[in-house]
N, C-alpha and C. Protein backbone atom coordinates (compact mmCIF):
# COMPACT_ATOMS: atom_id res chain seq x y z
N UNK A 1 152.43 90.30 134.24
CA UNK A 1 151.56 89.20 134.61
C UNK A 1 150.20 89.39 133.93
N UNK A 2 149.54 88.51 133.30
CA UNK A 2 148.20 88.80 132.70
C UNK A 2 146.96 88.33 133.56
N UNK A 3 146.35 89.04 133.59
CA UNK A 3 144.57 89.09 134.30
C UNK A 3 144.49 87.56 134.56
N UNK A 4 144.28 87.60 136.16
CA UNK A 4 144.22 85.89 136.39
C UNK A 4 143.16 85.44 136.41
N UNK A 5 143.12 84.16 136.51
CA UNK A 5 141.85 83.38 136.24
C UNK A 5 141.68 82.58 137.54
N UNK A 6 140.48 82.62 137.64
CA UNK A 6 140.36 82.33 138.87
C UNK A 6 140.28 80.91 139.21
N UNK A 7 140.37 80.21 138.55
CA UNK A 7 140.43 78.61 138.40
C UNK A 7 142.07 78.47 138.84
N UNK A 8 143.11 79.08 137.64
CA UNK A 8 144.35 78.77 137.55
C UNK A 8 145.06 79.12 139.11
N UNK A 9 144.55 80.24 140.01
CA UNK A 9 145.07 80.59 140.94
C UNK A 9 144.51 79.56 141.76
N UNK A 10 143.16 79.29 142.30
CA UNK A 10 143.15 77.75 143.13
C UNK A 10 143.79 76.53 142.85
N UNK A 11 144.35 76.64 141.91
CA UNK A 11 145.33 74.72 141.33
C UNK A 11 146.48 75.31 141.90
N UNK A 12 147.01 76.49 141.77
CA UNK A 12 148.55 77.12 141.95
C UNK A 12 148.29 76.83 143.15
N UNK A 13 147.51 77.38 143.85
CA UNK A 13 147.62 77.76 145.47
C UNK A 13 145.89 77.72 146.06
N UNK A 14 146.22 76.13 147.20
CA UNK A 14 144.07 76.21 147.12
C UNK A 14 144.37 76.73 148.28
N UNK A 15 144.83 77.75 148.86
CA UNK A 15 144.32 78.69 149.68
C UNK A 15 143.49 79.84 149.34
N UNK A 16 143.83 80.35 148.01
CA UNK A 16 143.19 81.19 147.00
C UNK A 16 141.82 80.91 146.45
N UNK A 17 141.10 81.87 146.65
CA UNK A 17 139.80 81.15 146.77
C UNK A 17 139.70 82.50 145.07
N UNK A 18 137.82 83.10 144.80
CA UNK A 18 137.88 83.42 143.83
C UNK A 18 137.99 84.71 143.88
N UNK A 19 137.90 85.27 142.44
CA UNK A 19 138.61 86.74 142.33
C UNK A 19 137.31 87.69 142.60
N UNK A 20 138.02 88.48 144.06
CA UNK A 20 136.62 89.53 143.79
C UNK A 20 136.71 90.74 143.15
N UNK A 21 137.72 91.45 143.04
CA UNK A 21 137.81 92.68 141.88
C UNK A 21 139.22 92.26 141.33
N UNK A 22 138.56 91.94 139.51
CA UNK A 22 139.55 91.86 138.62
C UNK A 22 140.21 92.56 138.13
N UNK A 23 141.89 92.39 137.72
CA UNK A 23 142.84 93.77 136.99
C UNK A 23 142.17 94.37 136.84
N UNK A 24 141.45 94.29 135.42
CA UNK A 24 140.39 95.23 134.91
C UNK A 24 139.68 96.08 135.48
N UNK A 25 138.81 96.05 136.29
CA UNK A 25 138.00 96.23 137.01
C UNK A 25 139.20 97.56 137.58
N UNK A 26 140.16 96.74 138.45
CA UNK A 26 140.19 98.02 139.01
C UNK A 26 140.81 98.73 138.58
N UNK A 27 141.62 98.64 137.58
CA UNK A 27 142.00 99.87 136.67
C UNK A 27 141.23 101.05 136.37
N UNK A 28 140.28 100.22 135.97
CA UNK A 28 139.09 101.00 135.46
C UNK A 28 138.69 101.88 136.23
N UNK A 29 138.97 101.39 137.85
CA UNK A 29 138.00 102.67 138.55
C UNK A 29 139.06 103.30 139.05
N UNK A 30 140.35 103.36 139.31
CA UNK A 30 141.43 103.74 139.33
C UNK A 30 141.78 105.01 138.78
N UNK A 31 141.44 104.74 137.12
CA UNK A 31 141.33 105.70 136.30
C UNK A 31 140.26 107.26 137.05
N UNK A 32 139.08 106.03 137.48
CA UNK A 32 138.46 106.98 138.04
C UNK A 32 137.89 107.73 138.99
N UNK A 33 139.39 107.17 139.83
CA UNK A 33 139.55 107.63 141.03
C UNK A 33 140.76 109.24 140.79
N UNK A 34 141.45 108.72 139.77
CA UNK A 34 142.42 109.96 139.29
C UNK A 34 141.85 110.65 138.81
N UNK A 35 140.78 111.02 137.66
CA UNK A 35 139.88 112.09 137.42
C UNK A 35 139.02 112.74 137.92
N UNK A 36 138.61 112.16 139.28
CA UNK A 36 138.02 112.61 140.93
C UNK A 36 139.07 113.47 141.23
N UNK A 37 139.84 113.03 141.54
CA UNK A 37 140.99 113.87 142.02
C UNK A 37 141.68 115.24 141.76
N UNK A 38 141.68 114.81 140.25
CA UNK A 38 142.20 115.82 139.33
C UNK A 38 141.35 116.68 139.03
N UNK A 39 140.10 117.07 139.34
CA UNK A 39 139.25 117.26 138.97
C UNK A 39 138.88 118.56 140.60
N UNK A 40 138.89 118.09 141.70
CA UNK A 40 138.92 118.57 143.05
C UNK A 40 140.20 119.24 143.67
N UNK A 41 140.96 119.02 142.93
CA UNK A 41 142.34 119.95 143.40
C UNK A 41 142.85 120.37 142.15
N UNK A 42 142.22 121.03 141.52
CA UNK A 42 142.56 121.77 140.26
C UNK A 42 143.04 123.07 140.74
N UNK A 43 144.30 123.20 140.48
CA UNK A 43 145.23 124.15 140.58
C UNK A 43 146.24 124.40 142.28
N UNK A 44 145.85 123.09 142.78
CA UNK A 44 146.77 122.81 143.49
C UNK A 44 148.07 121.78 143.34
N UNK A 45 148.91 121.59 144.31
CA UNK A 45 149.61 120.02 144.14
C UNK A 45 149.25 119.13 145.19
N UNK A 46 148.46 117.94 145.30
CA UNK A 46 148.16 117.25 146.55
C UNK A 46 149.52 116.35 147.05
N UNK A 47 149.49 116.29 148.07
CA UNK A 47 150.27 115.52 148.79
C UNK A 47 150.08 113.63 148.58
N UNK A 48 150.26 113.08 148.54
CA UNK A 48 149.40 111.41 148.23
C UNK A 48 150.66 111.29 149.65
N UNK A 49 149.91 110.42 150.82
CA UNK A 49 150.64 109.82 151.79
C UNK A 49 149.97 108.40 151.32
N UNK A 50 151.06 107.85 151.30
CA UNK A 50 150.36 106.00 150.87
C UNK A 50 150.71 105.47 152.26
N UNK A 51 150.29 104.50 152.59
CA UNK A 51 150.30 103.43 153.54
C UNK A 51 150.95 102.32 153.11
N UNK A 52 152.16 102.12 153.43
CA UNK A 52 152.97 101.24 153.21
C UNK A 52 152.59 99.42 154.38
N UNK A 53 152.75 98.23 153.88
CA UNK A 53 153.00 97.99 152.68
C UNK A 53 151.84 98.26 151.10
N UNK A 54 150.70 97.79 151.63
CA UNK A 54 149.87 97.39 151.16
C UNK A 54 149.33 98.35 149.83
N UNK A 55 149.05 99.49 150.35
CA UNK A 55 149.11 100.51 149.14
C UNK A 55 149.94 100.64 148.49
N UNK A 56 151.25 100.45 148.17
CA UNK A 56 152.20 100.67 147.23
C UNK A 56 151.72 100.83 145.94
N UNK A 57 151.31 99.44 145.53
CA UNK A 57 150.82 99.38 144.16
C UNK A 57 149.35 100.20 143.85
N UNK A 58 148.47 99.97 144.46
CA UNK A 58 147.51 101.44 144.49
C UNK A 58 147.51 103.23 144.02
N UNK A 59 148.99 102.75 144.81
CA UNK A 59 149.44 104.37 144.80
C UNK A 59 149.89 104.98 143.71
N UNK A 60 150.99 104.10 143.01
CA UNK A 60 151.53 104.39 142.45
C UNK A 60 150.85 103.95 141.19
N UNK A 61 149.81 103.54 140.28
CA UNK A 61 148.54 103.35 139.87
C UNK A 61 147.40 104.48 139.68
N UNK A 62 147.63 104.89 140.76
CA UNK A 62 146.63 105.95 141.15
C UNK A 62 147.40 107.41 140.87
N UNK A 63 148.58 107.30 141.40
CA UNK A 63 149.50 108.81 141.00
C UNK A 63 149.39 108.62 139.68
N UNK A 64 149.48 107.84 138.59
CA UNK A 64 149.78 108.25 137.09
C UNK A 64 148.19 108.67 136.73
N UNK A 65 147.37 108.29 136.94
CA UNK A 65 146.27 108.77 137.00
C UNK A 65 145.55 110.14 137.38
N UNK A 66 146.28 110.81 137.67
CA UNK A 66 146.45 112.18 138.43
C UNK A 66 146.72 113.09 137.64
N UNK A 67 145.86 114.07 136.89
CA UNK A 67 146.69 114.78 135.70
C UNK A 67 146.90 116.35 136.69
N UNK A 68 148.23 116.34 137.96
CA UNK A 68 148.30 117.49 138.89
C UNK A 68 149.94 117.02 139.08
N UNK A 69 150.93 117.95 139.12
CA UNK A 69 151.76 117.77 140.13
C UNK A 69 151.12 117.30 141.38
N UNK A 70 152.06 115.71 141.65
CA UNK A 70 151.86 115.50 142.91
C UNK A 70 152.95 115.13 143.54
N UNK A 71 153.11 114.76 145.04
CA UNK A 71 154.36 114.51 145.72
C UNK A 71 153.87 113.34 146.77
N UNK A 72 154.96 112.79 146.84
CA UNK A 72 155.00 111.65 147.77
C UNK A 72 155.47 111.48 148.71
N UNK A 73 154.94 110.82 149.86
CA UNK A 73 155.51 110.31 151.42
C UNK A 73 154.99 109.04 151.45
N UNK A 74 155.08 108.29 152.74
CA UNK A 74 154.40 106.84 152.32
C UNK A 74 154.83 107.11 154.79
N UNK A 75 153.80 106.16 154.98
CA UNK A 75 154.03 105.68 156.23
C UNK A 75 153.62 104.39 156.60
N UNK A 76 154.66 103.76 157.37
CA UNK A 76 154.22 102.19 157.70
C UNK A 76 153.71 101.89 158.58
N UNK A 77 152.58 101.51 159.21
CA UNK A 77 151.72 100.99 160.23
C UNK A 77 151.56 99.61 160.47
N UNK A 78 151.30 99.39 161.60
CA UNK A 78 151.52 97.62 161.99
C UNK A 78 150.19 97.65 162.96
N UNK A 79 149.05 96.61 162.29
CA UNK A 79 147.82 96.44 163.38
C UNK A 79 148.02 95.06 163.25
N UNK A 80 148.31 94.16 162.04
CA UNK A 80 148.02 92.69 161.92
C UNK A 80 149.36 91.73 162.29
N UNK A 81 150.86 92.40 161.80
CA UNK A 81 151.69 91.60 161.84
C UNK A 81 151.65 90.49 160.98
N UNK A 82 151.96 89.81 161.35
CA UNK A 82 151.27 88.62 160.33
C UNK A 82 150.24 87.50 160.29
N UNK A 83 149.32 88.18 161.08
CA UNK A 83 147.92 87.60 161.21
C UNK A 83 146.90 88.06 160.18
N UNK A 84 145.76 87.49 160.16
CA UNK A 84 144.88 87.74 159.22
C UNK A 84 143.30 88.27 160.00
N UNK A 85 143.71 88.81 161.51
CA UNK A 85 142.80 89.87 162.37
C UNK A 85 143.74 90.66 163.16
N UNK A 86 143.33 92.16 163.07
CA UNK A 86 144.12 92.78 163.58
C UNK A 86 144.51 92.40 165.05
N UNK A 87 144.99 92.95 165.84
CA UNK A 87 145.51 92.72 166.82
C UNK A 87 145.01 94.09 167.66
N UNK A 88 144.72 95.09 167.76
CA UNK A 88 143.80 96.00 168.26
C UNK A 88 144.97 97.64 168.12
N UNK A 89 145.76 97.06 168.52
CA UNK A 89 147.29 97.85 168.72
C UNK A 89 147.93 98.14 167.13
N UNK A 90 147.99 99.70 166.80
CA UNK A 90 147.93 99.96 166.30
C UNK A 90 149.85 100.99 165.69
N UNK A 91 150.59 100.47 165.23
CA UNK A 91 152.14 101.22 166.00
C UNK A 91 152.91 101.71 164.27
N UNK A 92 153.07 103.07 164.53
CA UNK A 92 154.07 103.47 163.24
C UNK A 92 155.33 102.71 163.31
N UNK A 93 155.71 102.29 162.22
CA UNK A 93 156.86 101.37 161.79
C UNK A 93 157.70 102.64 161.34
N UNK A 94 156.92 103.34 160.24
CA UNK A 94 157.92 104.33 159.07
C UNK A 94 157.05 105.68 159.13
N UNK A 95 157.54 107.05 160.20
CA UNK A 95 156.82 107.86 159.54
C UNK A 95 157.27 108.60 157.79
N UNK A 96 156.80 109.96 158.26
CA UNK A 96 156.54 110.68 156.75
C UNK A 96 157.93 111.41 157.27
N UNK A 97 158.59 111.86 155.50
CA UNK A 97 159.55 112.94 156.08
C UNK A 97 159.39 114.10 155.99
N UNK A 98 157.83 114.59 155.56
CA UNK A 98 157.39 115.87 154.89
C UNK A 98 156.99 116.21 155.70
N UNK A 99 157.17 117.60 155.69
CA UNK A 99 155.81 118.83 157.01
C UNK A 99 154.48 118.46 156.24
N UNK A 100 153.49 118.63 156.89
CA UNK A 100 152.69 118.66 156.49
C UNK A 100 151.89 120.09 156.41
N UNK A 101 152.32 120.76 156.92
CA UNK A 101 152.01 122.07 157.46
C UNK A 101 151.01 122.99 156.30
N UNK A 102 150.15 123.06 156.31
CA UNK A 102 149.41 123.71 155.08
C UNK A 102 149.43 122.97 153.72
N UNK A 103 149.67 121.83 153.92
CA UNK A 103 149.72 121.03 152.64
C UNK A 103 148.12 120.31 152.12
N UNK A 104 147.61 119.83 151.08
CA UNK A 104 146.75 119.20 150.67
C UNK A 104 146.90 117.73 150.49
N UNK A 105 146.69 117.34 151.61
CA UNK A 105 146.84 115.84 151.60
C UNK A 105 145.72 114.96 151.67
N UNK A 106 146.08 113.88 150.72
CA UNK A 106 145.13 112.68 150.34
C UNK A 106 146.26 111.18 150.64
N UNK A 107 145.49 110.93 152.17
CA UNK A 107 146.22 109.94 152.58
C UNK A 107 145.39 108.40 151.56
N UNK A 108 146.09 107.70 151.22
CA UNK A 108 145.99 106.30 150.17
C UNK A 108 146.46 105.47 151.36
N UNK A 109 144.93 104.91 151.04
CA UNK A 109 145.02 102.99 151.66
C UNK A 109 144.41 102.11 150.97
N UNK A 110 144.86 100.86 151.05
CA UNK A 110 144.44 100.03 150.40
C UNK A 110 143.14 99.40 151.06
N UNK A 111 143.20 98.92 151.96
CA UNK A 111 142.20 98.64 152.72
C UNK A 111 141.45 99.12 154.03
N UNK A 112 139.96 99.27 154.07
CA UNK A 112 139.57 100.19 155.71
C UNK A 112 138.90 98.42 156.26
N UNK A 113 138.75 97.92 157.15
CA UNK A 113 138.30 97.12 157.77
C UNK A 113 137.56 97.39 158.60
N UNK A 114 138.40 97.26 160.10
CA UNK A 114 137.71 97.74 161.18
C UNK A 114 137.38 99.22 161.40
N UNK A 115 138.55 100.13 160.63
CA UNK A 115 138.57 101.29 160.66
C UNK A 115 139.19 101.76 161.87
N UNK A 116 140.27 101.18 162.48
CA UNK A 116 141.01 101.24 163.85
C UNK A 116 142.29 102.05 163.05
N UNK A 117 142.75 101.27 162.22
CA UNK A 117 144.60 102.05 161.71
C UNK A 117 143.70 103.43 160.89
N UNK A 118 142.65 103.58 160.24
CA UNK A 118 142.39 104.57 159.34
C UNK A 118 142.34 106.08 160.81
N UNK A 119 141.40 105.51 161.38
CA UNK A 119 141.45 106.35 162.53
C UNK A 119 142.28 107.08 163.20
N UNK A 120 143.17 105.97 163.81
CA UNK A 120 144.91 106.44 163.99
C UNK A 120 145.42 107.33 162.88
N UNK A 121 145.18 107.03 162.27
CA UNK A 121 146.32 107.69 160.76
C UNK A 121 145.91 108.99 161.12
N UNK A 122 144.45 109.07 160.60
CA UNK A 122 143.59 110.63 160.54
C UNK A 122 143.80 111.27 161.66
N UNK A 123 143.63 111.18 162.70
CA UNK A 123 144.25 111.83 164.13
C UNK A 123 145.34 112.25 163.69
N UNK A 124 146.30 111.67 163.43
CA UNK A 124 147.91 111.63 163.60
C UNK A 124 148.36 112.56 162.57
N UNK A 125 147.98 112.43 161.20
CA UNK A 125 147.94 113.55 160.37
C UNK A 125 147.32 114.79 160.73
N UNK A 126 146.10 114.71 161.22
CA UNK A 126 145.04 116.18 161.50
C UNK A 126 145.86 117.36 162.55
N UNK A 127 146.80 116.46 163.25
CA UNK A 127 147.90 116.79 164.39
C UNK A 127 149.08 117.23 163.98
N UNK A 128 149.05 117.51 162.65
CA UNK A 128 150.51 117.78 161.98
C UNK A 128 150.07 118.81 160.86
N UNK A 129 148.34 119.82 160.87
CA UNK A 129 147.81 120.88 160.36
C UNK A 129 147.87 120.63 158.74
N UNK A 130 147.12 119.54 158.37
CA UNK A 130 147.66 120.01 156.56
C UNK A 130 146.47 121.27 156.74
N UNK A 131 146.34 121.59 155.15
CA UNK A 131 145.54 122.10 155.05
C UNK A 131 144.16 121.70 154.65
N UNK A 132 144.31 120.53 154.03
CA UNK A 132 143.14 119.69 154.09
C UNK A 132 143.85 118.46 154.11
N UNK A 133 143.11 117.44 154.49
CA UNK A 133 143.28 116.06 154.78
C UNK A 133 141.95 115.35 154.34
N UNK A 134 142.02 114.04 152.87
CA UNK A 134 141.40 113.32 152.33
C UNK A 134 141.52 112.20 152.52
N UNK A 135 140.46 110.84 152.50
CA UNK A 135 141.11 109.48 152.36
C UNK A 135 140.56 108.76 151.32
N UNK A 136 141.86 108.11 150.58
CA UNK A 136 141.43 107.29 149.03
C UNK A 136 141.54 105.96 149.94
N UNK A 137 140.34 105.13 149.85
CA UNK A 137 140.73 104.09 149.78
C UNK A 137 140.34 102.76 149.09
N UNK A 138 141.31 102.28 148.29
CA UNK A 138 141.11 100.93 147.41
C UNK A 138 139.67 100.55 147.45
N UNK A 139 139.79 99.69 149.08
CA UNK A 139 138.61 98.71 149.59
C UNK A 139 138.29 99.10 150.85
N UNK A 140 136.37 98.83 150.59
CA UNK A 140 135.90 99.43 151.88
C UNK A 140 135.20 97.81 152.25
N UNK A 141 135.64 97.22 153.31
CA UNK A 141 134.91 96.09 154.10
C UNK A 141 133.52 96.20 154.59
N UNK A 142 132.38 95.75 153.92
CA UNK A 142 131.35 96.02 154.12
C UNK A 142 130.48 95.26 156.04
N UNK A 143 130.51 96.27 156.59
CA UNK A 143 130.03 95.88 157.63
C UNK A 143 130.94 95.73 159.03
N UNK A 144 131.90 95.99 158.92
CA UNK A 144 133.18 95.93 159.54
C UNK A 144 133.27 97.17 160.53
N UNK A 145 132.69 98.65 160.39
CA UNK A 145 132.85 99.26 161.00
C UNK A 145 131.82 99.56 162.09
N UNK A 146 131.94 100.18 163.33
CA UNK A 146 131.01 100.97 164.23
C UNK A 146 130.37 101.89 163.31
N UNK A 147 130.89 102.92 163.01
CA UNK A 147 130.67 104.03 162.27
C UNK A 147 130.82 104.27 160.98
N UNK A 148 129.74 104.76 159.85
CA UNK A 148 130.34 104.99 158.55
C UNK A 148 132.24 105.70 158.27
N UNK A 149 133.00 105.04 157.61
CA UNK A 149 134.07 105.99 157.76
C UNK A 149 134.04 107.35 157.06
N UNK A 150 134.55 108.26 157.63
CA UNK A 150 134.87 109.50 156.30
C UNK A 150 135.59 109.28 155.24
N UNK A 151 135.20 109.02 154.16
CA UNK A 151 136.04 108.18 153.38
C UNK A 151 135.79 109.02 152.06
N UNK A 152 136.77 109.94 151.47
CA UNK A 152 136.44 111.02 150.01
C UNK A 152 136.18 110.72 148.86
N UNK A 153 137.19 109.19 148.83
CA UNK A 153 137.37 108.28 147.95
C UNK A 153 136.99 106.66 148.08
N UNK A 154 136.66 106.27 147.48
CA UNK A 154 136.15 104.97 147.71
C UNK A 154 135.93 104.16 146.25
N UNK A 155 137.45 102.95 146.31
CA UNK A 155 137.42 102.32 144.78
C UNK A 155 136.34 101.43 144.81
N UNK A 156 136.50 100.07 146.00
CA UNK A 156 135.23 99.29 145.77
C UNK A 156 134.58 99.23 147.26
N UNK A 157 133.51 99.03 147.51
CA UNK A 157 132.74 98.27 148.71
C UNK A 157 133.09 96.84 148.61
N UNK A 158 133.62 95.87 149.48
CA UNK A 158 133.29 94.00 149.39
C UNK A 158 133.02 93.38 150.57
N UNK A 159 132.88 92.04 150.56
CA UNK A 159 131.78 91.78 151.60
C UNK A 159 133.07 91.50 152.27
N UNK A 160 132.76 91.21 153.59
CA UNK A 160 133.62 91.23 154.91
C UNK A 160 133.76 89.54 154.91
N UNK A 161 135.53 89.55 153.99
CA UNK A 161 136.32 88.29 154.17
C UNK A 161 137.63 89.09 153.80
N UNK A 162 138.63 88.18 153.95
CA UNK A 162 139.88 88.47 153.91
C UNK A 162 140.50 88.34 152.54
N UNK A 163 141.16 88.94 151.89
CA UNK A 163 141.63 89.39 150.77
C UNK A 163 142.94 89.63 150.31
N UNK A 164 143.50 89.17 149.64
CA UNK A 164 144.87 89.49 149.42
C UNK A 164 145.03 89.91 147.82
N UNK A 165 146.06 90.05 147.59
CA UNK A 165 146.31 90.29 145.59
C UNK A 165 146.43 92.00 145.32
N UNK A 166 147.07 92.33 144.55
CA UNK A 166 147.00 94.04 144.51
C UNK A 166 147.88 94.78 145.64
N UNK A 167 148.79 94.45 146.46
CA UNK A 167 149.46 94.83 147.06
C UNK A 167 148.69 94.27 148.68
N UNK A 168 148.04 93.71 149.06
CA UNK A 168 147.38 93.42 150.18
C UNK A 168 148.09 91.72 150.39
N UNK A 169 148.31 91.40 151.64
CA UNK A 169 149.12 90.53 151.72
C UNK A 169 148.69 89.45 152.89
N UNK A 170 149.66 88.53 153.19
CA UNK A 170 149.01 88.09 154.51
C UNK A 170 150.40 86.88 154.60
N UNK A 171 151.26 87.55 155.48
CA UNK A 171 152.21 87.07 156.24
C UNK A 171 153.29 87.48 154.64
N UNK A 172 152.88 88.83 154.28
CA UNK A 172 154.05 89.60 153.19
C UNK A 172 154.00 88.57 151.73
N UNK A 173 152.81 87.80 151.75
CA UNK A 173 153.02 87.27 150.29
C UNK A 173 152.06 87.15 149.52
N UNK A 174 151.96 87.36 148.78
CA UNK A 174 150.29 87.62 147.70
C UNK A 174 150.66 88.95 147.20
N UNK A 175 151.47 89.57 147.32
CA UNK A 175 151.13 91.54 147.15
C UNK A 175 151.08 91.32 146.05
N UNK A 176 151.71 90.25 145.53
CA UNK A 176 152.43 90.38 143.62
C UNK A 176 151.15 89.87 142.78
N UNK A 177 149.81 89.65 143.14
CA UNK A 177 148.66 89.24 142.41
C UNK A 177 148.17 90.06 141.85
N UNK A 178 147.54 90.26 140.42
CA UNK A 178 147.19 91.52 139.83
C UNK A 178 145.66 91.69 140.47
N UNK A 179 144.92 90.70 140.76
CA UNK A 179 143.83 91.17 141.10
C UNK A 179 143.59 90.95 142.72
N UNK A 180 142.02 91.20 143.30
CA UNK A 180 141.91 91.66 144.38
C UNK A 180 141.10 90.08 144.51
N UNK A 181 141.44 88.77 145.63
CA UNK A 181 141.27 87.56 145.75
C UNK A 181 140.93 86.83 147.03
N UNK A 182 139.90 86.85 147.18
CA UNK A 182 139.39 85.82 148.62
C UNK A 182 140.68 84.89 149.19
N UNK A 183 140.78 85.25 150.33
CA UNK A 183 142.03 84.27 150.90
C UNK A 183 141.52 83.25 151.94
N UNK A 184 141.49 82.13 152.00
CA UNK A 184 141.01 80.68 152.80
C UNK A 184 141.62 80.54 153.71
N UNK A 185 142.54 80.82 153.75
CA UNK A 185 143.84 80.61 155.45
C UNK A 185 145.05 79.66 154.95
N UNK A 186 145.94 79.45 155.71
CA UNK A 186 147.01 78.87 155.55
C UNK A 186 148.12 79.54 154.65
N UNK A 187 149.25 78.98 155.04
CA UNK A 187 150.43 79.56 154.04
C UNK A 187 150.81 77.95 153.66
N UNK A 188 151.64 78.24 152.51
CA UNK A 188 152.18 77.16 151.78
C UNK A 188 153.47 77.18 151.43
């Protein structure tokens, strides 16, 4: 798919509003989110736990970017369902099948919002002893939280609206957009 334009995606679909981080763009920091990485666990292998759905494409983006043996788990979490505000309730769909037990893990999300599922996660991992525990995440929602998050990694800051494109979705459809795109409401 080539770098969209932000005109062509409102005629396709005027729920799609404009593009706030383009392919480009986030490749770019992608790249340099993997040389962060690679760079801080030099001479280890990190663990990458992705957050399924939404991180998929992040992840796997972000692992080639990684010049380390790394290994994969992925876990599925449900706060929104198919709404476009969480729902407060926070429930594993898919855990991990790995110990975590002395491992170096850098849990991958695509998005922190409220910072309710990031929270959950970090508990829930910290409870299963890696040996360190990191968080990459895509997008940080500016203003959204109580508290700054602990956050190791951080691709972009954006202002607090709803977003789909890049693996981020809303009622499981948009993931397939290359870039990161203001969403208006409605399905079509």
């Amino acid at each position: 798919m080539e770098p969209s334009d932000p005109d062509r995606e409102s005629s396709v679909d005027p729920h799609l509003g404009e593009v706030i981080v383009p392919e480009a763009v986030l490749q770019a920091r992608i790249a340099e989110l993997g040389k962060e990485i690679t760079a801080d666990y030099e001479g280890r292998s990190p663990l990458l736990v992705g957050v399924l759905k939404g991180a998929f494409m992040f992840m796997a983006d972000l692992a080639r970017r990684i010049d380390l043996p790394v290994e994969f788990d992925f876990m599925a979490v449900s706060s929104y369902g198919s709404a476009t505000k969480t729902s407060g309730v926070v429930r594993i769909v898919k855990d991990l099948d790995l110990d975590l037990s002395g491992r170096h893990v850098v849990l991958v999300e695509d998005i922190v919002d409220s910072g309710l599922t990031l929270n959950y996660l970090v508990k829930n991992l910290q409870a299963r002893h890696p040996a360190s525990l990191e968080v990459c995440a895509l997008l940080l929602k500016e203003g959204r939280q109580k508290v700054e998050p602990d956050l190791r990694y951080i691709g972009f800051r954006i202002p607090d609206q709803f977003v789909v494109g890049y693996g981020l979705d809303v009622a499981e459809r948009y993931r397939n957009l290359p870039d990161v795109v203001a969403y208006h409401g409605g399905i079509t």
